[in-house]
Protein backbone atom coordinates (compact mmCIF):
# COMPACT_ATOMS: atom_id res chain seq x y z
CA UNK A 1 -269.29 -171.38 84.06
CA UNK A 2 -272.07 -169.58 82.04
CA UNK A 3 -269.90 -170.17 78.90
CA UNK A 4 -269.71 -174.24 79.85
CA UNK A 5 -272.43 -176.30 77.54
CA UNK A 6 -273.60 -179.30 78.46
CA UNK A 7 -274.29 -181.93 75.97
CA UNK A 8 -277.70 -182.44 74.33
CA UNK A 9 -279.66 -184.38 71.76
CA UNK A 10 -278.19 -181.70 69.19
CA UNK A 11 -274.34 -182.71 69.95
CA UNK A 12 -273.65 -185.47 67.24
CA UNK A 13 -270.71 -187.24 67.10
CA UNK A 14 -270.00 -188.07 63.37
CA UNK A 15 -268.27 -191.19 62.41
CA UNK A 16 -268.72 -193.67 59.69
CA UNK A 17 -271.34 -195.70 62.04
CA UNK A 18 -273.45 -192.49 62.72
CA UNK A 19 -273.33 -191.54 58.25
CA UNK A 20 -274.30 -194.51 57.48
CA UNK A 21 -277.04 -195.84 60.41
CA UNK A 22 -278.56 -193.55 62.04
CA UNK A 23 -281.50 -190.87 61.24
CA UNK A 24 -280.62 -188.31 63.60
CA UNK A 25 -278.69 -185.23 63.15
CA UNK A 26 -277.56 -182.90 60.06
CA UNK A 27 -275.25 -183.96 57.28
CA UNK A 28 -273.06 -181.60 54.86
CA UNK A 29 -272.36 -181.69 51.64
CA UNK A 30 -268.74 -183.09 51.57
CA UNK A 31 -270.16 -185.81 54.02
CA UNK A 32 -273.02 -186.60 52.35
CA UNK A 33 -271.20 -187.74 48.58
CA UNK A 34 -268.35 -189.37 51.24
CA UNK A 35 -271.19 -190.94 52.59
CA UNK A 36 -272.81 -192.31 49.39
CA UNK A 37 -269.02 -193.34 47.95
CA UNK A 38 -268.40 -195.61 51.14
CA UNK A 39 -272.29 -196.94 50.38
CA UNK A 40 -271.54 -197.92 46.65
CA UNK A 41 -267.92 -199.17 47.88
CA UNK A 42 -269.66 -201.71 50.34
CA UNK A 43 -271.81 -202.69 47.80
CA UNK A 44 -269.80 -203.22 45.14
CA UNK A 45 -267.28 -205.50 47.38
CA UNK A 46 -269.90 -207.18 48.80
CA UNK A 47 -271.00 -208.06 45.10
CA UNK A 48 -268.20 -209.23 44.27
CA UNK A 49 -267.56 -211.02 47.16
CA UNK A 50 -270.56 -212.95 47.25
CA UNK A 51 -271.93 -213.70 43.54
CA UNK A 52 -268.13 -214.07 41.89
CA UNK A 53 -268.78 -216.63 39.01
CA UNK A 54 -272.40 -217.21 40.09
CA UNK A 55 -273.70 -214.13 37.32
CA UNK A 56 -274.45 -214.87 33.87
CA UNK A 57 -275.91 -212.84 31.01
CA UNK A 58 -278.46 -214.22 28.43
CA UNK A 59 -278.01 -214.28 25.02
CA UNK A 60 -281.03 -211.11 25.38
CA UNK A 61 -278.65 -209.03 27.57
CA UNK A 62 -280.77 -210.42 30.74
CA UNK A 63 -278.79 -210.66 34.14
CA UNK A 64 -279.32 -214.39 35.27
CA UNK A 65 -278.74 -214.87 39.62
CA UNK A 66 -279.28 -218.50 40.59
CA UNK A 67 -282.11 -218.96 42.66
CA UNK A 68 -279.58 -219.73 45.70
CA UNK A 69 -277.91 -215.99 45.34
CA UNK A 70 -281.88 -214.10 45.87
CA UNK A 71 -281.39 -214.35 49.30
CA UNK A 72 -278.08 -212.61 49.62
CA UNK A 73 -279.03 -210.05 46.75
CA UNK A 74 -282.26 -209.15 48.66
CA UNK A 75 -280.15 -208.53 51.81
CA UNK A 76 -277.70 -206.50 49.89
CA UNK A 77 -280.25 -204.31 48.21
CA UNK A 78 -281.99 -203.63 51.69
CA UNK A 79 -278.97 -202.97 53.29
CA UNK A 80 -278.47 -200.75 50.66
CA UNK A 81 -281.80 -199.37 51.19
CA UNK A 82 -281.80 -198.40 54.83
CA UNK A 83 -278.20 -196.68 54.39
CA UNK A 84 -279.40 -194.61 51.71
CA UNK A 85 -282.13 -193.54 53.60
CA UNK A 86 -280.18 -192.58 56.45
CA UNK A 87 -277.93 -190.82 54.25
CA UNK A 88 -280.99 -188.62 52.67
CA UNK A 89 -282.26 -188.31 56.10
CA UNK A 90 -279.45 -186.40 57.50
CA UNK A 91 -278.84 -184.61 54.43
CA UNK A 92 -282.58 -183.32 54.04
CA UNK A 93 -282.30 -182.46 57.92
CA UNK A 94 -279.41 -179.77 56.95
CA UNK A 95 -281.94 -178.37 54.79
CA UNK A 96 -284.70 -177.88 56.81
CA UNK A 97 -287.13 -180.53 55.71
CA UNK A 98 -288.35 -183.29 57.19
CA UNK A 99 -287.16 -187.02 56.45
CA UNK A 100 -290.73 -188.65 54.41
CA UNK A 101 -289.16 -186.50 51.99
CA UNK A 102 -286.70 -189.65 51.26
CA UNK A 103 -289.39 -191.06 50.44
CA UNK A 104 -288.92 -189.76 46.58
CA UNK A 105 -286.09 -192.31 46.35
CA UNK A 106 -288.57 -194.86 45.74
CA UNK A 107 -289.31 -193.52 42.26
CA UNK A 108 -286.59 -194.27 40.65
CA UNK A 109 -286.69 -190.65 38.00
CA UNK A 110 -287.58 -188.38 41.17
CA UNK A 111 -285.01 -190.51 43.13
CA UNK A 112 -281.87 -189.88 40.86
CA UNK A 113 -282.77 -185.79 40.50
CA UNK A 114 -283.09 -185.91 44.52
CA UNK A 115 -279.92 -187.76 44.67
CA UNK A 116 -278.14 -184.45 42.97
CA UNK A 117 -280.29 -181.79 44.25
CA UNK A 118 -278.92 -183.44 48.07
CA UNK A 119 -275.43 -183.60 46.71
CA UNK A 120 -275.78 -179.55 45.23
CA UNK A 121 -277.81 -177.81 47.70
CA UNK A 122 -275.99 -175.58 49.77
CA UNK A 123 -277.42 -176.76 53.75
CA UNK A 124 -278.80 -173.85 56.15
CA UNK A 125 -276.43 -171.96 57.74
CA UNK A 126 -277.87 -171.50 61.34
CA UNK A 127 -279.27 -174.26 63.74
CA UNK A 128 -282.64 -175.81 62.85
CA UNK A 129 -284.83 -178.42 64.56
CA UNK A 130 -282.88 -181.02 63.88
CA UNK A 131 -279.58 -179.83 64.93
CA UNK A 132 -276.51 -177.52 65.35
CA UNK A 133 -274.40 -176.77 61.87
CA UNK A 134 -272.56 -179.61 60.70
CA UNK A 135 -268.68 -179.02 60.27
CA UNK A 136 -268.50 -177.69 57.07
């Protein structure tokens, strides 16, 4: 029975709901661009979806959304927001570091490099704080 392990806060299920919602846990590599792929997929539906014919371009290359679309746009974008957050979250967890560290994807220069470096950097090989080696 010694062998036996009973579940704890580092056992994480992962699914599409736990990649894209929740904080907790570590995220791989492969996960983390499947991740961001089903993000911008979303997104880019839900674009299309919504503002279809309602998107025009000025004669200065300026995208014009009717003042009846902000509201859905906003939503989008901080839908978007939160996921990608979660995303970096995870990701940064399977380095070691802590999660503020998204916080660089609110510049958007420092944002894009951290986007790769998450993408590139090889995770740590051996449990950490916040959790057991994902499947790799």
């Amino acid at each position: 029975m010694a062998d036996q392990q009973s579940p704890d806060r580092n056992t994480q299920t992962h699914n599409v709901l736990w990649a894209l919602m929740k904080f907790s846990g570590r995220m791989n590599r492969e996960e983390y661009w499947w991740a961001n792929a089903v993000l911008l997929g979303c997104s880019l539906v839900a674009f299309r979806v919504l503002f279809a014919g309602s998107i025009e371009v000025s004669s200065e290359g300026e995208i014009l959304l009717p003042d009846s679309m902000m509201a859905p746009f906003f939503m989008i974008m901080m839908a978007s927001l939160y996921v990608t957050f979660a995303i970096s979250v995870k990701r940064l967890h399977d380095l070691g570091w802590p999660g503020i560290v998204a916080a660089v994807f609110l510049f958007p220069a420092i944002g894009l490099m951290a986007f790769f470096m998450l993408g590139f950097l090889k995770g740590r090989n051996e449990p950490n704080k916040y959790g057991m080696v994902p499947p790799r």
